[in-house]
Protein backbone atom coordinates (compact mmCIF):
# COMPACT_ATOMS: atom_id res chain seq x y z
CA UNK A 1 0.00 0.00 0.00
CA UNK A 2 2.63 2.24 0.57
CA UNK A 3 4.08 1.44 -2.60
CA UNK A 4 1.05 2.95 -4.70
CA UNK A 5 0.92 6.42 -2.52
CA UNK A 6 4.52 6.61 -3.22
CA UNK A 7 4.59 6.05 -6.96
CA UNK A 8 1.13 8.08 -7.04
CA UNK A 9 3.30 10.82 -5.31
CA UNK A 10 5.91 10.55 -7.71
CA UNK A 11 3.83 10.84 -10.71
CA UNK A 12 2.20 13.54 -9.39
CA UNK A 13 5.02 15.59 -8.88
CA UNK A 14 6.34 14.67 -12.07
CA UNK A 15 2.99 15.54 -14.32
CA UNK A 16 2.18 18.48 -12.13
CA UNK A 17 5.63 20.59 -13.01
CA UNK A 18 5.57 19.04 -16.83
CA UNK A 19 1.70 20.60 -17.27
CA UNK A 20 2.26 23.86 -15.64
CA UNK A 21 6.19 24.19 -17.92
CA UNK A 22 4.22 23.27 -21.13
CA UNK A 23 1.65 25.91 -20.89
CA UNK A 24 4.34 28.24 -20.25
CA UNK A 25 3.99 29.57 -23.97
CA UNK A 26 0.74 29.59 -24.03
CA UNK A 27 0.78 31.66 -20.94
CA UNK A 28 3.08 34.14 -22.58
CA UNK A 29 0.00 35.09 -25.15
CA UNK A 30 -2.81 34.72 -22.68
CA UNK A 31 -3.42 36.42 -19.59
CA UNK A 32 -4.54 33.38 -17.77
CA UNK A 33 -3.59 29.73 -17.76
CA UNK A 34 -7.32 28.12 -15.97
CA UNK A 35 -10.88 28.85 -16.77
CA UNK A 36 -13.75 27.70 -14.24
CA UNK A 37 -17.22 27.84 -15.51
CA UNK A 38 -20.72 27.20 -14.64
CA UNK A 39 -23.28 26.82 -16.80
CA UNK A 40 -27.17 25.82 -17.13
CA UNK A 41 -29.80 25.49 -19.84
CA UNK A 42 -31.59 22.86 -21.74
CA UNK A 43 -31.30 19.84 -23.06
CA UNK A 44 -32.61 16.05 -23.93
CA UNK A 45 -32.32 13.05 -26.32
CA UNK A 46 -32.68 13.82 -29.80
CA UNK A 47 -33.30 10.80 -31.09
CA UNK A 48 -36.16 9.12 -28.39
CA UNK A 49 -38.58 6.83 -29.54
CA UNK A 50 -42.00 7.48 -28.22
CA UNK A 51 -42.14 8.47 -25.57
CA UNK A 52 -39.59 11.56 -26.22
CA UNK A 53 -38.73 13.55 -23.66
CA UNK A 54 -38.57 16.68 -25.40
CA UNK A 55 -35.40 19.34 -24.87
CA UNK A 56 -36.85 21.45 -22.75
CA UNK A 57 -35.21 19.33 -19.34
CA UNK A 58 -32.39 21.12 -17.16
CA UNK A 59 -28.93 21.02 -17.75
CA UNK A 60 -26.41 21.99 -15.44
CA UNK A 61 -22.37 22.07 -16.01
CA UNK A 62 -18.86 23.01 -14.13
CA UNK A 63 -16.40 22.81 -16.73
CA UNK A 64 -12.41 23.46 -15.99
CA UNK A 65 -9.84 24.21 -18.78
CA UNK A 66 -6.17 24.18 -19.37
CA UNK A 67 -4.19 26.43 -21.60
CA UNK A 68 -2.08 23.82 -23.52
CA UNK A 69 -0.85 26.09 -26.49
CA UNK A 70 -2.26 29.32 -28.05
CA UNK A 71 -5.62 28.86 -28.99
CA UNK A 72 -5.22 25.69 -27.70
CA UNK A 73 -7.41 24.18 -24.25
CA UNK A 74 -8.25 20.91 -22.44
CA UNK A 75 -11.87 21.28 -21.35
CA UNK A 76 -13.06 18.94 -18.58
CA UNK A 77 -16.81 19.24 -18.16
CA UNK A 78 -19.27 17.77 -15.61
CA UNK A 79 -22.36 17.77 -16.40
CA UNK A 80 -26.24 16.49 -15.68
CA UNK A 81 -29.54 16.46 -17.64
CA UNK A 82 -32.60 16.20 -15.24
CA UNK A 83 -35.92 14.94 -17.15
CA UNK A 84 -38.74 16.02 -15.64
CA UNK A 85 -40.46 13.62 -12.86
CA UNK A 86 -43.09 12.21 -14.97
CA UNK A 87 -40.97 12.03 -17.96
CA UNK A 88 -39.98 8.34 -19.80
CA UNK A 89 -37.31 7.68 -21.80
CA UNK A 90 -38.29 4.02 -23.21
CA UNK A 91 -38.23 1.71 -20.10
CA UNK A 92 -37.17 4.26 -17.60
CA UNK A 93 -39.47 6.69 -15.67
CA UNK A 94 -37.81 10.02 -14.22
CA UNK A 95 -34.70 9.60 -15.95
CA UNK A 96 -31.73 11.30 -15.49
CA UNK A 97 -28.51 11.33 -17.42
CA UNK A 98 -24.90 12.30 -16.14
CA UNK A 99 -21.76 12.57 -17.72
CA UNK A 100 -17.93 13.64 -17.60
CA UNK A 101 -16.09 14.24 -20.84
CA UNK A 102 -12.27 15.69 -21.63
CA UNK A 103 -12.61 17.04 -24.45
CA UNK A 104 -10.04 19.25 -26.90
CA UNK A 105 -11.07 22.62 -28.02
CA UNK A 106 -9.57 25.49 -30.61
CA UNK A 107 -10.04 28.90 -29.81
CA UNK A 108 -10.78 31.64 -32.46
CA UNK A 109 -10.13 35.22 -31.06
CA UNK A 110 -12.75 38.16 -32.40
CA UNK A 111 -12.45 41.75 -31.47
CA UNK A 112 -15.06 41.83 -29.03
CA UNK A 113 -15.92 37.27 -28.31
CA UNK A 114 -13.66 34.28 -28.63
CA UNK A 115 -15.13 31.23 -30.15
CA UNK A 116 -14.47 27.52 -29.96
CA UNK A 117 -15.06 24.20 -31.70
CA UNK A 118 -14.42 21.38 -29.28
CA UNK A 119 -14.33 17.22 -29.30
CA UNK A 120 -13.57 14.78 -27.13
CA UNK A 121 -14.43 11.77 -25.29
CA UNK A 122 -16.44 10.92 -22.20
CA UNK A 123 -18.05 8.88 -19.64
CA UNK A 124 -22.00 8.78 -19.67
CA UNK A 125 -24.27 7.51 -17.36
CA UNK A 126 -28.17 6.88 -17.77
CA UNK A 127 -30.53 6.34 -14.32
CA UNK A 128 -34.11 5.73 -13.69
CA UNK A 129 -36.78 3.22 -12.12
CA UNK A 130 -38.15 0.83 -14.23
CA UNK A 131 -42.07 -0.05 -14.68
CA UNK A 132 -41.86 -1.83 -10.77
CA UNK A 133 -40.26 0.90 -9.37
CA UNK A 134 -36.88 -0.38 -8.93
CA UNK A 135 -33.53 1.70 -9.48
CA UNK A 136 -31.48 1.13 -13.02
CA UNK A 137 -28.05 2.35 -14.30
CA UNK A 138 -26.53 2.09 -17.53
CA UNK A 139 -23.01 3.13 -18.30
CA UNK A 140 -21.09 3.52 -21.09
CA UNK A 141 -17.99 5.94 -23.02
CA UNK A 142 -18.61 8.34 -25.33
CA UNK A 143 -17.99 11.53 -27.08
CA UNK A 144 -18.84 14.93 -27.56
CA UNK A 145 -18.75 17.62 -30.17
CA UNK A 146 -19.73 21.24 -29.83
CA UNK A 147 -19.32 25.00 -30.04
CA UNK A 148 -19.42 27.71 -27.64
CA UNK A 149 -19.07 31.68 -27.44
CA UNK A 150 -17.28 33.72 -24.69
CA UNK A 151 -17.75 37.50 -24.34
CA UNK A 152 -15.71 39.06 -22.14
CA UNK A 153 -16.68 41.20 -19.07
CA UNK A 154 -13.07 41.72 -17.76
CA UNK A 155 -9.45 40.29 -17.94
CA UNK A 156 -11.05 37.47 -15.49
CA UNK A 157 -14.65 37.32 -15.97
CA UNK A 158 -16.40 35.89 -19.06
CA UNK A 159 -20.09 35.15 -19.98
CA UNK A 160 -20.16 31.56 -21.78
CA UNK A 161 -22.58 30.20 -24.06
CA UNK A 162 -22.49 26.75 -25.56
CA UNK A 163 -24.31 24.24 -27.47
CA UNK A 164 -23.23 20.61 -27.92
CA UNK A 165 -23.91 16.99 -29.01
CA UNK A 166 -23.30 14.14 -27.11
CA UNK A 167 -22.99 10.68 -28.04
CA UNK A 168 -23.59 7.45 -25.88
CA UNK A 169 -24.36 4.00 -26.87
CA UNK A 170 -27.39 3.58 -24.42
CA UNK A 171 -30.69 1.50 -24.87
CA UNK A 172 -33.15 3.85 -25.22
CA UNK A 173 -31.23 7.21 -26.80
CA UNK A 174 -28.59 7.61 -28.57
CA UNK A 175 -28.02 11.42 -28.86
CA UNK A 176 -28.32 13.80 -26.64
CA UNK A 177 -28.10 17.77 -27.19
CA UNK A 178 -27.40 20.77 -24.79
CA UNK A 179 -27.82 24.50 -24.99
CA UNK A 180 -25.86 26.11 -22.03
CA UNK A 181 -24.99 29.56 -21.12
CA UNK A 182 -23.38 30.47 -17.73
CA UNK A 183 -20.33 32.60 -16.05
CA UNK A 184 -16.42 31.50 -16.91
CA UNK A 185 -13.55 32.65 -14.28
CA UNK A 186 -10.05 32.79 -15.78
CA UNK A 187 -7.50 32.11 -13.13
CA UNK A 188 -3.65 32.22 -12.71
């Protein structure tokens, strides 16, 4: 056991330094290194059978990105679509679906917003009771493509907007879509 916290140490302070050293450049053209952002909106299956959902459910998303290069971030977002409570999606009643993706994204400056095209890969997770009332899970990977705006308040304060499709191999949907907006704090 002591083994593993020792290596984990070790590669820890071995990837921490190498991160923070390559974003050095990008750092030199960007005033900040890490965005934090929270965002809400809509979103939903787009490809349910009957009985569809609809978009209209609640997202909600806390994304964190790296500068790797100019123009260049890793985006890791967290995010959740709640259905509605009396809301099916095939077999499952009050579903819900949850996900975490890492995704890469290219940054287009414009004098007064910065936009972005981003894809990457993620974890997804679909829950919900069945017709009995008992608690069901699916997992499975997946990916994600999208776009998103940022307008500038400040040097450190940003209001994001994003849309984006998601893609997970589950049962009942397929595709999923989200339309976010939200606040973005550059940091360091």
């Amino acid at each position: 056991m002591h083994g593993v916290r020792r290596i984990g140490g070790l590669v820890a302070l071995l990837v921490v330094p190498a991160l923070l050293l390559g974003a050095a450049p990008a750092r030199a053209i960007e005033p900040y290194l890490v965005s934090v952002g929270i965002l809400g909106g809509v979103g939903g299956p787009l490809d349910a059978s009957d009985p569809d959902p609809g978009l209209g459910n609640k997202t909600l998303q806390f994304q964190v990105g790296v500068l790797t290069e100019p123009h260049m971030q890793l985006q890791f977002r967290l995010g959740r679509i709640a259905f509605h409570d009396d809301d099916r999606l095939g077999s499952l009643f009050s579903p819900d679906l949850s996900y975490l993706t890492v995704a890469g994204e290219y940054r287009i400056e414009r004098s007064f917003y910065d936009s972005g095209l981003f894809l990457g890969l993620g974890a997804y997770r679909l829950s919900g009771d069945d017709f009995a009332g008992k608690s069901h899970d699916q997992t499975t990977i997946g990916g994600t493509l999208g776009v998103d705006g940022e307008f500038e308040i400040n040097r450190w304060l940003a209001v994001v907007g994003e849309f984006a499709l998601h893609w997970a191999d589950f049962d009942d949907a397929t595709f999923f879509g989200t339309a976010q907006g939200g606040l973005m704090v550059k940091v360091w």
